[in-house]
Protein backbone atom coordinates (compact mmCIF):
# COMPACT_ATOMS: atom_id res chain seq x y z
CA UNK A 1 -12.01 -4.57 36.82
CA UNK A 2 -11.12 -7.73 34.67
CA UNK A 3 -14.59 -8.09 33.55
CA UNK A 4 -14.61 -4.31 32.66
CA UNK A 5 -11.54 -4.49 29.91
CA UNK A 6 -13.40 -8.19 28.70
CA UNK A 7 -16.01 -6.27 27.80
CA UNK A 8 -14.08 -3.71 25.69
CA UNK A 9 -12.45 -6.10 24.67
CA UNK A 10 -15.52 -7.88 22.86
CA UNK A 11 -16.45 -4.36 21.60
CA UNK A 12 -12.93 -4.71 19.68
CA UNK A 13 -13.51 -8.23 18.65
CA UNK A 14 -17.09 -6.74 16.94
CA UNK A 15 -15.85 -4.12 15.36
CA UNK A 16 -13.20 -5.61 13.99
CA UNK A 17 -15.48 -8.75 12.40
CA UNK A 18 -17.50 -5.86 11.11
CA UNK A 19 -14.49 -4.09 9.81
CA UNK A 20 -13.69 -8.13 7.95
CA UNK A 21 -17.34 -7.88 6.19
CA UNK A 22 -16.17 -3.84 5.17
CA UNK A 23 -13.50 -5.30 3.60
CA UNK A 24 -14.99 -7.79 1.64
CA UNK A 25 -17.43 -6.04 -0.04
CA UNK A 26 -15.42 -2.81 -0.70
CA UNK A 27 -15.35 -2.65 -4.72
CA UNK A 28 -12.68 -0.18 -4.46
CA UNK A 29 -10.34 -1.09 -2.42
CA UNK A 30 -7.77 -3.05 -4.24
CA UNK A 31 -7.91 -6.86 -4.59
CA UNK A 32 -4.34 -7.37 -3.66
CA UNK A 33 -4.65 -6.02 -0.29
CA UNK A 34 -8.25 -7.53 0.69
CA UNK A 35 -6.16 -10.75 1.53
CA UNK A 36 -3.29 -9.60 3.88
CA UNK A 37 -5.91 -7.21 5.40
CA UNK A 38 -8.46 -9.79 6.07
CA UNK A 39 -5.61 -12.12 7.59
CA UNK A 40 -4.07 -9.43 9.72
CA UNK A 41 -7.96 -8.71 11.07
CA UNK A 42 -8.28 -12.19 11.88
CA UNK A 43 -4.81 -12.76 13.65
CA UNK A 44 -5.61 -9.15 15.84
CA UNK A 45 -9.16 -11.27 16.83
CA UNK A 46 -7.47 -14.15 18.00
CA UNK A 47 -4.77 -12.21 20.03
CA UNK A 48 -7.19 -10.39 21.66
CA UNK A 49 -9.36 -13.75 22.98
CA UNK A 50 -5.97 -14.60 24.16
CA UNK A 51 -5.46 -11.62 25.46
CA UNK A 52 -8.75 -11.87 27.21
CA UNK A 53 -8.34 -15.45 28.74
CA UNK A 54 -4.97 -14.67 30.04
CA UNK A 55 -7.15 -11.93 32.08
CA UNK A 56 -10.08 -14.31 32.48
CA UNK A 57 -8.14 -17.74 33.63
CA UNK A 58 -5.05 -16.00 35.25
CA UNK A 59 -6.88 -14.71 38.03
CA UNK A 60 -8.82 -18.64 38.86
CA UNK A 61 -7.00 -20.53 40.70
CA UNK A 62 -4.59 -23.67 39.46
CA UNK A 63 -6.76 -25.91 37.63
CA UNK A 64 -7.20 -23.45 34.99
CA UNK A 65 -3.52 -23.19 34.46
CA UNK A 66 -3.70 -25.28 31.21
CA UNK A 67 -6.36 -22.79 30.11
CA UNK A 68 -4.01 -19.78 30.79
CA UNK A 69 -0.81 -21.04 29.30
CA UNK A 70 -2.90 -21.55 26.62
CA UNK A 71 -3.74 -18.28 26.38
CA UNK A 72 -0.49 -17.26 26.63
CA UNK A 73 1.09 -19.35 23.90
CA UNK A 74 -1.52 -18.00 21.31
CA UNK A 75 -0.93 -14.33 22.20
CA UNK A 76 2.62 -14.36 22.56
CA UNK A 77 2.73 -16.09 19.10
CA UNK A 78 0.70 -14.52 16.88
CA UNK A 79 1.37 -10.64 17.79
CA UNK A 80 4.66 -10.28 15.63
CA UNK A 81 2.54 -11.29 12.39
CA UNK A 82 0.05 -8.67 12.97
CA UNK A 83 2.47 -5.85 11.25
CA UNK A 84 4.14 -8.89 8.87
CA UNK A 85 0.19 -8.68 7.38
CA UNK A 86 -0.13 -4.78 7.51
CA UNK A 87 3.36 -4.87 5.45
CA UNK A 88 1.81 -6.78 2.78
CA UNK A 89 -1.15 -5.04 2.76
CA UNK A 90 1.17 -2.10 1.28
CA UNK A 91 4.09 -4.44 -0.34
CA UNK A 92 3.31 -7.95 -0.95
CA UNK A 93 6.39 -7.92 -3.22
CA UNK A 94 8.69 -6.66 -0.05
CA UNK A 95 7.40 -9.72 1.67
CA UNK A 96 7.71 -12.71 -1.35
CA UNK A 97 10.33 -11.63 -1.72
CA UNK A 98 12.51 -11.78 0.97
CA UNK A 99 11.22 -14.26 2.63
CA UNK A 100 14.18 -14.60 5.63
CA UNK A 101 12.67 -11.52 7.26
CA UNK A 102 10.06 -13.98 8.41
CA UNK A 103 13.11 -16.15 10.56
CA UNK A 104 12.66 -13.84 13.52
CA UNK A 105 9.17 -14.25 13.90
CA UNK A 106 9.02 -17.93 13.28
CA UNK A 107 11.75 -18.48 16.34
CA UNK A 108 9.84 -16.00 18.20
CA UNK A 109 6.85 -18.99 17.58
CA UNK A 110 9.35 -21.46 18.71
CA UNK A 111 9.77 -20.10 21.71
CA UNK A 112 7.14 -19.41 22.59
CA UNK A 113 5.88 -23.19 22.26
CA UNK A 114 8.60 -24.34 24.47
CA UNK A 115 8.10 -21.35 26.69
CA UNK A 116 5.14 -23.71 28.96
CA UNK A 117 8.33 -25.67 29.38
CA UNK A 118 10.92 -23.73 30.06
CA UNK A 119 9.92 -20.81 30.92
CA UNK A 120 11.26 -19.06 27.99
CA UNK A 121 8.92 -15.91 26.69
CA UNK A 122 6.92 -16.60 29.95
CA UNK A 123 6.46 -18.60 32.68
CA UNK A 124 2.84 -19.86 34.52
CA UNK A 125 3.71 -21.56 37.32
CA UNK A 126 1.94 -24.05 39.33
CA UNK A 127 0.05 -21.77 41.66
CA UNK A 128 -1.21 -20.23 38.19
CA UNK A 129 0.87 -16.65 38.74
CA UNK A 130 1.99 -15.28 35.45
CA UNK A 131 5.38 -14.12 35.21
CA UNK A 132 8.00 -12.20 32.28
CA UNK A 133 10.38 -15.30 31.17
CA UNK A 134 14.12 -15.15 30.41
CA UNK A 135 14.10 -14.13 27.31
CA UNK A 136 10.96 -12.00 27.51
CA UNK A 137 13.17 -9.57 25.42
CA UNK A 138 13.30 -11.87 22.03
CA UNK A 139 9.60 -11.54 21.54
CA UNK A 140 9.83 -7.47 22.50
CA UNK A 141 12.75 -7.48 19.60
CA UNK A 142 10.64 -9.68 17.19
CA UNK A 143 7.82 -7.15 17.86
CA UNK A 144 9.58 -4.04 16.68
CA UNK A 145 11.81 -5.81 14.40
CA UNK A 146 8.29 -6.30 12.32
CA UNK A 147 7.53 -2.76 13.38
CA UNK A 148 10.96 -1.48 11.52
CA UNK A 149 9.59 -3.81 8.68
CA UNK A 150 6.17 -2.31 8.66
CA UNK A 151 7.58 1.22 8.46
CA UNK A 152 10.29 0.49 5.72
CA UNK A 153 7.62 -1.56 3.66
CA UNK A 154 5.42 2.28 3.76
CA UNK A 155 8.01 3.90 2.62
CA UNK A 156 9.12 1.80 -0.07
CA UNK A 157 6.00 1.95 -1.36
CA UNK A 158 5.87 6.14 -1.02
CA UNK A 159 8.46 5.68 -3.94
CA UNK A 160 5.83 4.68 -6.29
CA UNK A 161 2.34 6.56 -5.61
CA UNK A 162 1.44 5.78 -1.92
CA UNK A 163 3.66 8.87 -1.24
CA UNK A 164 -0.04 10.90 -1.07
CA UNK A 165 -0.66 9.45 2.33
CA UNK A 166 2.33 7.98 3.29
CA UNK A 167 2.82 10.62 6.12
CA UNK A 168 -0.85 9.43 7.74
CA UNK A 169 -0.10 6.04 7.81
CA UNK A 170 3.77 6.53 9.35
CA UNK A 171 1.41 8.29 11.98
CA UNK A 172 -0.83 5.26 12.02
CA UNK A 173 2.55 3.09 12.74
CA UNK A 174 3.86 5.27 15.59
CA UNK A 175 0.20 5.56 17.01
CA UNK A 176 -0.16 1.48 17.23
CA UNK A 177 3.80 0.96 18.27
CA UNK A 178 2.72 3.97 20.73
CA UNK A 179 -0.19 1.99 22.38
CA UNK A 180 1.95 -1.81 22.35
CA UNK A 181 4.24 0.12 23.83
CA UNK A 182 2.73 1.48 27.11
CA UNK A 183 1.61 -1.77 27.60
CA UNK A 184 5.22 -3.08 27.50
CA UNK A 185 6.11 -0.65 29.70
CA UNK A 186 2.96 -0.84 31.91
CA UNK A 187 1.62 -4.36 31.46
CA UNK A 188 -1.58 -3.38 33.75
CA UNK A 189 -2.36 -0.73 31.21
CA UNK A 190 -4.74 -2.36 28.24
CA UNK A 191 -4.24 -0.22 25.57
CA UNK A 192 -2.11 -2.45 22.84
CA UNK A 193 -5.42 -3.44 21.37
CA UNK A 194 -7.46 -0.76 21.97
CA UNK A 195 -5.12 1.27 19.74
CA UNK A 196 -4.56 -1.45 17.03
CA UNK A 197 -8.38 -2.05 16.67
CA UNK A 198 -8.95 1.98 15.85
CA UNK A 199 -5.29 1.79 13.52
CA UNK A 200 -6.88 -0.64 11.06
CA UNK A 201 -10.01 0.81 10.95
CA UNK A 202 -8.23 4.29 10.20
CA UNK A 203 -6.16 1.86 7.53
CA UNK A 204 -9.25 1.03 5.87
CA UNK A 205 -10.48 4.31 5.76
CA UNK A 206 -7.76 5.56 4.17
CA UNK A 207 -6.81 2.72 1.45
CA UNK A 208 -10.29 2.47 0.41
CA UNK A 209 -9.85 6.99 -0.30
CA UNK A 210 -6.54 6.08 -2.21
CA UNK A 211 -7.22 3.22 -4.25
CA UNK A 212 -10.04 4.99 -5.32
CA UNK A 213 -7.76 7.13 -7.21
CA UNK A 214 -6.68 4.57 -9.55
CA UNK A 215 -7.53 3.33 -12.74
CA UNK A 216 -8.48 -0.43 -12.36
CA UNK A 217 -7.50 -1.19 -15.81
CA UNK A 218 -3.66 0.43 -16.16
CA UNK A 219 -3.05 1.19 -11.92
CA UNK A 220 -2.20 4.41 -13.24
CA UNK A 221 -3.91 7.84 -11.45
CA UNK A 222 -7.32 8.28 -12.71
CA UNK A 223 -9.06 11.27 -14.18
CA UNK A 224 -10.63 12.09 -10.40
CA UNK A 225 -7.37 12.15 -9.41
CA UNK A 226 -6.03 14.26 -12.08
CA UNK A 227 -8.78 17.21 -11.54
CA UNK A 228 -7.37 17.05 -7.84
CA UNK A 229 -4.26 17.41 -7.88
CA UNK A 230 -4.32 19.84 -11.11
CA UNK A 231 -6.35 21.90 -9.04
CA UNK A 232 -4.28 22.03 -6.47
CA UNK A 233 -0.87 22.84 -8.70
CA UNK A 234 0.40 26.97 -7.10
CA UNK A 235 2.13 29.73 -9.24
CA UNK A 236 5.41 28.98 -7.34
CA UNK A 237 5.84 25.36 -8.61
CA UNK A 238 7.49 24.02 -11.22
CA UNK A 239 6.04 21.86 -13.34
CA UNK A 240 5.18 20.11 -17.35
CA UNK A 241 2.23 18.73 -18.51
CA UNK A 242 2.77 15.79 -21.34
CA UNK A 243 0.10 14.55 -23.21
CA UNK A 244 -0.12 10.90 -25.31
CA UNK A 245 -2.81 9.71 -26.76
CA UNK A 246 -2.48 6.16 -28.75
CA UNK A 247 -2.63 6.38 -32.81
CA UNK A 248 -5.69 4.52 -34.37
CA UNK A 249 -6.62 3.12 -30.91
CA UNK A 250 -10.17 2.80 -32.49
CA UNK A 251 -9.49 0.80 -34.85
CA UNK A 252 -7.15 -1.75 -33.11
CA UNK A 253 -10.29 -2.36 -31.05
CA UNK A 254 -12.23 -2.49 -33.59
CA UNK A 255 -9.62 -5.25 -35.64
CA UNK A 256 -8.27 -7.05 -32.70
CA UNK A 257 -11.10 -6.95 -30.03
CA UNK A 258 -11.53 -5.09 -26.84
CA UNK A 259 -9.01 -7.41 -25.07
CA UNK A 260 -6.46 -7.14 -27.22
CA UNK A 261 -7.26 -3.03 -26.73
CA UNK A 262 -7.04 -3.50 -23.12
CA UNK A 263 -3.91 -5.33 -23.19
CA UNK A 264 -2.34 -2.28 -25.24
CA UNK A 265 -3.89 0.69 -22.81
CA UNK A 266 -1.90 -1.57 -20.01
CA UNK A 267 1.45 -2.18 -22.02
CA UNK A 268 1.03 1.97 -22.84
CA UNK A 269 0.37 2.87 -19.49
CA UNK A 270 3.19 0.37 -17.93
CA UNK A 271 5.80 2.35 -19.88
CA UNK A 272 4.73 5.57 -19.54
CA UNK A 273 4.63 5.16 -15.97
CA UNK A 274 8.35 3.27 -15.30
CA UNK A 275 9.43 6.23 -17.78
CA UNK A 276 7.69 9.19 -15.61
CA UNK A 277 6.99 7.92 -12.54
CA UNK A 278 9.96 9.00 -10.43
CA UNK A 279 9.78 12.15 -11.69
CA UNK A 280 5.89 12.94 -11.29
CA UNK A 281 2.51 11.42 -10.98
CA UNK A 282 0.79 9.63 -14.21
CA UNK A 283 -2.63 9.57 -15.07
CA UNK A 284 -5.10 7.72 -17.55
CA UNK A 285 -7.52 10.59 -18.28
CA UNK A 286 -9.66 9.50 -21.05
CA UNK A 287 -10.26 5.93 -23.07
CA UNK A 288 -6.72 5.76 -24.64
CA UNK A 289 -5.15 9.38 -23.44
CA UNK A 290 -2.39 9.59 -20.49
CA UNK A 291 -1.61 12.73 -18.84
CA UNK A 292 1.68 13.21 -16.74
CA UNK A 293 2.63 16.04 -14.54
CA UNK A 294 6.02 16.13 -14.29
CA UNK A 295 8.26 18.09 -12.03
CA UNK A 296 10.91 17.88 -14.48
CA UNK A 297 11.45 21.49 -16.76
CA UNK A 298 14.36 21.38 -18.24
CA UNK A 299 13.97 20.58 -21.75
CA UNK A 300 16.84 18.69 -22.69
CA UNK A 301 15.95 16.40 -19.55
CA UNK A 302 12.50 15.78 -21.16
CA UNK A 303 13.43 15.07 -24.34
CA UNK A 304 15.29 12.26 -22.56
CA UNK A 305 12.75 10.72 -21.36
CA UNK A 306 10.79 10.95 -24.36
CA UNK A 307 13.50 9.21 -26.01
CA UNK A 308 13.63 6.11 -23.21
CA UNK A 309 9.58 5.71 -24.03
CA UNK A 310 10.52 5.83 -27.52
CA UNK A 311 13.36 3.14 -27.30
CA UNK A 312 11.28 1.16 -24.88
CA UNK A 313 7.63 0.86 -27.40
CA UNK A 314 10.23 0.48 -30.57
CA UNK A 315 11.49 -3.03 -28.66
CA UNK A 316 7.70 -3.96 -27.58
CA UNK A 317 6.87 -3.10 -30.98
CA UNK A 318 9.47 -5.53 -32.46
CA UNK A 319 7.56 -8.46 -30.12
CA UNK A 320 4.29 -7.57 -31.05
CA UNK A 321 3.55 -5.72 -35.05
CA UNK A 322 0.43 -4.41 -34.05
CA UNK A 323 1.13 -2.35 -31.15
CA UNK A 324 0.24 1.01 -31.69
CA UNK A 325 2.34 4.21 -31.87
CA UNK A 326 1.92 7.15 -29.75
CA UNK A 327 1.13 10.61 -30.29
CA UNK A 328 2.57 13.45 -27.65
CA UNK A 329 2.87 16.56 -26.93
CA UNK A 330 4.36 19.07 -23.64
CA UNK A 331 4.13 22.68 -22.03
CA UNK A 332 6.15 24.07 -19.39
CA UNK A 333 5.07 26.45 -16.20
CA UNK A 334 8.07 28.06 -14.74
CA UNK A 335 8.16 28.64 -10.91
CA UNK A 336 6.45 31.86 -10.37
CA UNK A 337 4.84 32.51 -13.29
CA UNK A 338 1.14 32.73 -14.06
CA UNK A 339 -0.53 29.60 -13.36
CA UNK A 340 -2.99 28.73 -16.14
CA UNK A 341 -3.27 25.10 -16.29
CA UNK A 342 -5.75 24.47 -18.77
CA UNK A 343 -3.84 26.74 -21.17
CA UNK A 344 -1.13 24.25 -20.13
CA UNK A 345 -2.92 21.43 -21.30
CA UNK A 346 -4.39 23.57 -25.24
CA UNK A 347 -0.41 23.81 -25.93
CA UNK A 348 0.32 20.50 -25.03
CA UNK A 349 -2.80 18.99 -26.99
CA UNK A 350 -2.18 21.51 -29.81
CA UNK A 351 1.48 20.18 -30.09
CA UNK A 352 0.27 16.58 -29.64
CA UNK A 353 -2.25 17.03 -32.41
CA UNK A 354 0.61 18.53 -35.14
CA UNK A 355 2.67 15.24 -34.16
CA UNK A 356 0.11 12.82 -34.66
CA UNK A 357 -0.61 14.56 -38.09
CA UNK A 358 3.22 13.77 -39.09
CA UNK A 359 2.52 10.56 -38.11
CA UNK A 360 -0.36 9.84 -40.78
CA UNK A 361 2.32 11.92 -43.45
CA UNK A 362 5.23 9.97 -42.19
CA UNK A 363 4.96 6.14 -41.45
CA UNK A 364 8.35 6.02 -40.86
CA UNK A 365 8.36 7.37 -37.23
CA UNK A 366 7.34 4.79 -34.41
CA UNK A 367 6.73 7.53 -31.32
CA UNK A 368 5.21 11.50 -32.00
């Protein structure tokens, strides 16, 4: 039987190595998470070998104690970081920068060292039999302590654009914290691993669909993403396209270099999306156009808006002389009314269009 779950265990150790190389060369997947991902991978590998030598050496008889406390001391350890790496995966930020949440799972380390001792998280005594310590319970806290962190970490991020999935990965969570679970509950029951091996895999699978929706240059939605989800927009919602599209782009390229036209496309994009981005989802959909669909429709509310971009590019503007202005332009689509989206985006490119022609008439205006 031991041999048996050594061997599936191997199969997880292989798959996950393969899953590491995956990783590495995905071009997609966003550079920020390769790191945390990669680490977390790593740190599941090495609890499983310890998970397999406590099977392996706690069935031999006591000269391979040292082998099995061992064993113990690296598993015991290292689990509670596994969901500390799959929270910065999704929000580095959550994690640098609060770094106290980390306390628990460095005493649970602690412990655990002085657990061969004392008998703390576990105890191997000198017949080699493995037994639950005294305070088994602070690594089961620890555990789901980082669990509660991995789950607040999604959702924080579902504030910003991970929201699209954020519903399959909560399933992800409860499907891992599921299978760790059982084997809490049931500690002859394998299946912690089992189910964290197919969770990251099912991770990968789906970062690797969603960062593929952004633009590499501003991280705002791309134009794949844009067809999507305007295809999917119904009659009954409520919604308004806006339109920018940066004055004379061209020929700050062509005066400045494309750098210096990069960094504006990523200043542009930075504001539109802190101006729209609770409201809606923002997309770069050509060289220097942005598209946002907005579920705001009130006009007043809007213009609002409109007005923080303004206020926000006149203050940029007063850093940096040759930032560009900004051309725009809106249309509404009332719940329940014909949905015609591309007629949607003609008004809001035809208004756009008369704007940016006031601009060239009118140098005075910094935003139109």
């Amino acid at each position: 039987m031991v041999e048996n779950y050594i061997v599936t265990f191997i199969i997880d150790i292989a798959a996950l190595l393969f899953l590491v190389n995956l990783v590495q060369g995905n071009n997609i997947l966003n550079r920020l998470r390769k790191k945390p991902f990669i680490i977390g991978i790593v740190i599941t590998v090495l609890v499983i070998i310890a998970e397999a030598g406590t099977l392996r050496y706690g069935q031999e008889s006591a000269g391979f104690r040292p082998l099995h406390v061992f064993f113990n001391v690296l598993g015991f350890g290292l689990t509670p970081w596994i969901p500390i790496f799959l929270v910065a995966i999704f929000d580095l930020k959550l994690v640098k920068a609060h770094l106290l949440l980390l306390l628990p799972t460095l005493v649970n380390m602690a412990v655990t060292l002085l657990s061969p001792f004392y008998g703390l998280i576990f105890l191997v005594d000198q017949s080699n039999r493995y037994f639950r310590g005294s305070v088994f319970f602070i690594f089961v806290i620890v555990y789901l302590f980082n669990i509660l962190l991995l789950v607040i970490g999604t959702l924080r991020s579902g504030q910003k654009y991970l929201f699209t999935i954020r519903g399959k990965i909560l399933a992800l969570a409860i499907f891992a914290v599921a299978g760790t679970c059982i084997q809490l509950i049931f500690p002859m029951i394998y299946s912690s691993w089992h189910c964290v091996t197919l969770t990251l895999f099912l991770y990968y699978i789906l970062l690797a669909e969603f960062d593929g929706r952004f633009d590499t240059l501003t991280e705002l939605l791309n134009r794949g993403a844009f067809d999507k989800d305007s295809s999917r927009l119904k009659s009954s919602d409520a919604y308004t396209v806006v339109v920018f599209d940066i004055n004379l782009f061209k020929e700050i390229n062509d005066t400045y270099g494309h750098d210096y036209g990069d960094l504006v496309l990523k200043t542009i994009g930075s504001m539109i999306c802190d101006t729209f981005n609770d409201n809606g989802y923002c997309y770069r959909i050509g060289g220097d156009e942005f598209c946002v669909i907005a579920k705001e429709t009130r006009e007043e509310d809007l213009e609002r808006r409109l007005k923080q971009l303004t206020e926000k590019l006149q203050c940029e503007r007063l850093n940096d002389k040759h930032l560009p202005t900004v051309s725009y332009g809106y249309s509404y689509h009332k719940r329940n009314q014909v949905l015609d989206f591309q007629k949607n985006m003609k008004e809001a490119d035809k208004q756009m269009y008369h704007y940016k022609q006031l601009q060239k008439n009118d140098h005075s205006l910094l935003i139109r």
